[in-house]
Protein backbone atom coordinates (compact mmCIF):
# COMPACT_ATOMS: atom_id res chain seq x y z
CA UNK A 1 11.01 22.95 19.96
CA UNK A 2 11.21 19.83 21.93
CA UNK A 3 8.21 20.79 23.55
CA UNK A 4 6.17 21.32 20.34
CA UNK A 5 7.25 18.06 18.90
CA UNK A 6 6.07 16.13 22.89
CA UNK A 7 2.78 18.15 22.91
CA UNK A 8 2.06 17.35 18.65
CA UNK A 9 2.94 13.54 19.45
CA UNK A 10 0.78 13.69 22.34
CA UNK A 11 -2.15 15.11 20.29
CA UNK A 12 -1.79 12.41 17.55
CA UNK A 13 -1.82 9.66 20.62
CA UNK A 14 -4.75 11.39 21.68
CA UNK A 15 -6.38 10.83 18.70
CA UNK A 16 -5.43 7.35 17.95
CA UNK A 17 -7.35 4.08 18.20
CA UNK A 18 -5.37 0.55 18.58
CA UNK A 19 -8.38 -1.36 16.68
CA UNK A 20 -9.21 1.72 14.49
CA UNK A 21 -10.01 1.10 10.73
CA UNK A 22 -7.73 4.09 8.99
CA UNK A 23 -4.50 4.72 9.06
CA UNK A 24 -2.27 7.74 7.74
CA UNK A 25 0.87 7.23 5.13
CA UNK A 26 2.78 8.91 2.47
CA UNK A 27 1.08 8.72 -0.59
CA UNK A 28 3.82 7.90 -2.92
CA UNK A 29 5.54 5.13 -1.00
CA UNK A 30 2.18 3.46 1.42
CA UNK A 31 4.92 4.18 4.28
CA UNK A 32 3.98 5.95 7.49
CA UNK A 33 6.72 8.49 8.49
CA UNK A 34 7.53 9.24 12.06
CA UNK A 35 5.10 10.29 14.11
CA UNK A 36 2.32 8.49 12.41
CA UNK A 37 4.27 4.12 12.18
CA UNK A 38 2.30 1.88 13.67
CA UNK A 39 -0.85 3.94 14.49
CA UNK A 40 -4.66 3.86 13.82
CA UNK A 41 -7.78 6.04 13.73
CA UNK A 42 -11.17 5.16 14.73
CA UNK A 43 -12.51 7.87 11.72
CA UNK A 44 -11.10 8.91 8.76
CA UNK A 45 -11.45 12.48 10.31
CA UNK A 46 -9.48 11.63 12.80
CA UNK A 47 -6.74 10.36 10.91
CA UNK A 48 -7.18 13.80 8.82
CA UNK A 49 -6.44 15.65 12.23
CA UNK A 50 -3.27 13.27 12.75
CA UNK A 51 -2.61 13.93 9.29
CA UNK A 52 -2.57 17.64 9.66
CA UNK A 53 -0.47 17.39 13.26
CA UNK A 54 1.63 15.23 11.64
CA UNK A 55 2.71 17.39 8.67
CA UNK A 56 3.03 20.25 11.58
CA UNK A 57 5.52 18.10 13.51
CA UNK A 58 7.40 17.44 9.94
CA UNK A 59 7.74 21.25 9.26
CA UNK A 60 9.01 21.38 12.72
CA UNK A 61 11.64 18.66 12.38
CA UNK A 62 12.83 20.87 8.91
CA UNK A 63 13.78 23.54 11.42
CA UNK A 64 16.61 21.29 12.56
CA UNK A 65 17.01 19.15 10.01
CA UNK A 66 16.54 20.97 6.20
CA UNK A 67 17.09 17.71 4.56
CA UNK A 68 13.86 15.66 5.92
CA UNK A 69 11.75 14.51 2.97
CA UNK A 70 8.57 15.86 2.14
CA UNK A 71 5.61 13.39 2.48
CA UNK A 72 2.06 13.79 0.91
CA UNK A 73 0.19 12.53 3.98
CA UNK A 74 -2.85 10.60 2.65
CA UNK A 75 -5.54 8.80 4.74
CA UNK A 76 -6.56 5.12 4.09
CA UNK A 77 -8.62 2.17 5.43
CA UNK A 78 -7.00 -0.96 6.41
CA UNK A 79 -9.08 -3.44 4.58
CA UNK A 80 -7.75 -6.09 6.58
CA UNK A 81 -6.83 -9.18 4.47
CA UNK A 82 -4.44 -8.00 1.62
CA UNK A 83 -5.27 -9.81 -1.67
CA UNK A 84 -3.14 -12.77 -2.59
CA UNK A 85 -2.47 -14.91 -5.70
CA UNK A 86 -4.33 -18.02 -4.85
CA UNK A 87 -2.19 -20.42 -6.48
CA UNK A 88 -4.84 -23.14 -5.76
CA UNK A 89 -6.96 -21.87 -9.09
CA UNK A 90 -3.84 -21.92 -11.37
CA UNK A 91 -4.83 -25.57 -12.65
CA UNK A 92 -8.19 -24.23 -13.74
CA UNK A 93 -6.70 -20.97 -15.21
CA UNK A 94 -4.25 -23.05 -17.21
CA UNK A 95 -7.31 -25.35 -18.19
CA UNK A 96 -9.51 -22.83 -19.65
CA UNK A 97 -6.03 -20.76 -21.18
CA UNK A 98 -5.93 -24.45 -22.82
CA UNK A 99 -8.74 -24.12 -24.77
CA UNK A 100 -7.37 -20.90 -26.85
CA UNK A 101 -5.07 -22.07 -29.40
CA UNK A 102 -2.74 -18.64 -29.44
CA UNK A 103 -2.21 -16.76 -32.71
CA UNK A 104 0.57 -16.81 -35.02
CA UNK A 105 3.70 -14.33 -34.03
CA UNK A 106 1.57 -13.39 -30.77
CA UNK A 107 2.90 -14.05 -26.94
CA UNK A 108 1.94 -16.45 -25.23
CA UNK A 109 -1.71 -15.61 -23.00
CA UNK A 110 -1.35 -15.33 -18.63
CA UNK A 111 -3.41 -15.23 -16.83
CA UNK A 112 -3.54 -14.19 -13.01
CA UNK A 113 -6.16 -14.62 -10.03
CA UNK A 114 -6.43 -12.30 -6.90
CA UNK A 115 -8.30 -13.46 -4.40
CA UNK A 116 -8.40 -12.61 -0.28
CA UNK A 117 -9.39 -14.61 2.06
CA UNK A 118 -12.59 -15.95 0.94
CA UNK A 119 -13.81 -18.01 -2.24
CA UNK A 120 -14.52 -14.44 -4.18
CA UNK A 121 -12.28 -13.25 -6.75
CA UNK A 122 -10.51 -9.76 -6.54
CA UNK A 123 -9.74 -8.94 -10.23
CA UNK A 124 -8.88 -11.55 -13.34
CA UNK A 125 -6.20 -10.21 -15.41
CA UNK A 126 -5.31 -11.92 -18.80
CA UNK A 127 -2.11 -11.11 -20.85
CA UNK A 128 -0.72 -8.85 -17.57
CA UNK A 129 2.88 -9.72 -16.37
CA UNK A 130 3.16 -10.72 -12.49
CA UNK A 131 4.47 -8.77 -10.36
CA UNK A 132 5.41 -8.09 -6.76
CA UNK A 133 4.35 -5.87 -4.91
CA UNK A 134 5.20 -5.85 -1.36
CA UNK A 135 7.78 -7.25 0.62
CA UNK A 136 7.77 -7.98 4.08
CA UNK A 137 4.89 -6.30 4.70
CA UNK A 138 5.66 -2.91 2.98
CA UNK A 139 4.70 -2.21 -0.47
CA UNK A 140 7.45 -1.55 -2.76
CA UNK A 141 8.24 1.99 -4.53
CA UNK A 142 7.41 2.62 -7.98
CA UNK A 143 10.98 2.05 -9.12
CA UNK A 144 10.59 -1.34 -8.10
CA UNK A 145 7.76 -2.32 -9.85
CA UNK A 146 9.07 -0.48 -12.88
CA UNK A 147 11.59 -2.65 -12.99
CA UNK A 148 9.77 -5.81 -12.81
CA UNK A 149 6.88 -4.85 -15.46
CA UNK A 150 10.07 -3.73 -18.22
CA UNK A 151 11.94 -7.30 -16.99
CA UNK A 152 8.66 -9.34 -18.28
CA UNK A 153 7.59 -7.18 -21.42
């Protein structure tokens, strides 16, 4: 078995790019299981392949170890800059949220601006609760989230 798992690592290194645009991760957490951390594609069909040789060298990990967890392998495209709040807008938000006078028995309006790294805005979101979502780099589960979103409503 030791050999499968050396020659299916060996095929995903084969296929990987250090400056390639896609990457491979589980689809319900944005983590990238063993063999697949810290590596990139050139193509999104090659990530598919590593994909593929990746779930392979998962089902042959099960042999030994039953308990392994399942991953739905997905393929993505590093976008490069993540979107950011860009606190730097918040005293024009606030001035134009100024202008509303809010409604009787109503909560009070948000607003929230995410930008990346140039001038353009991402999405505008009015009335939406801030939350986290990623720390130290990862993105954070679903339960986490959860948990913030039913804190602020």
């Amino acid at each position: 078995m030791t050999d499968s798992l050396d020659h299916l690592h060996d095929r995903i290194d084969d296929l990987a790019a250090p400056d390639g645009d896609f990457y491979v991760a589980c689809a319900d957490t944005g983590r990238r299981p063993v063999p697949l951390k810290g590596t990139s594609f050139g193509s999104p069909d090659d990530a598919e392949r590593a994909a593929d040789l990746a779930r392979e060298y998962r089902e042959a990990l099960r042999e030994v170890d039953p308990y392994l967890d399942e991953r739905r392998l997905a393929v993505y495209e590093d976008i490069g800059d993540v979107p950011t709040l860009d606190v730097s807008k918040a005293s024009s938000v606030r001035e134009r949220i100024a202008r509303y006078r809010p409604r009787r028995n109503s909560r009070p309006r948000k607003s929230a601006v995410l930008t990346g790294a140039t001038d353009r805005e991402w999405i505008r979101m009015e009335g939406a609760p801030i939350v986290r979502i990623a720390r130290d780099g990862e993105p954070l589960d679903d339960a986490a989230i959860a948990l913030q979103l039913n804190a602020q409503v």
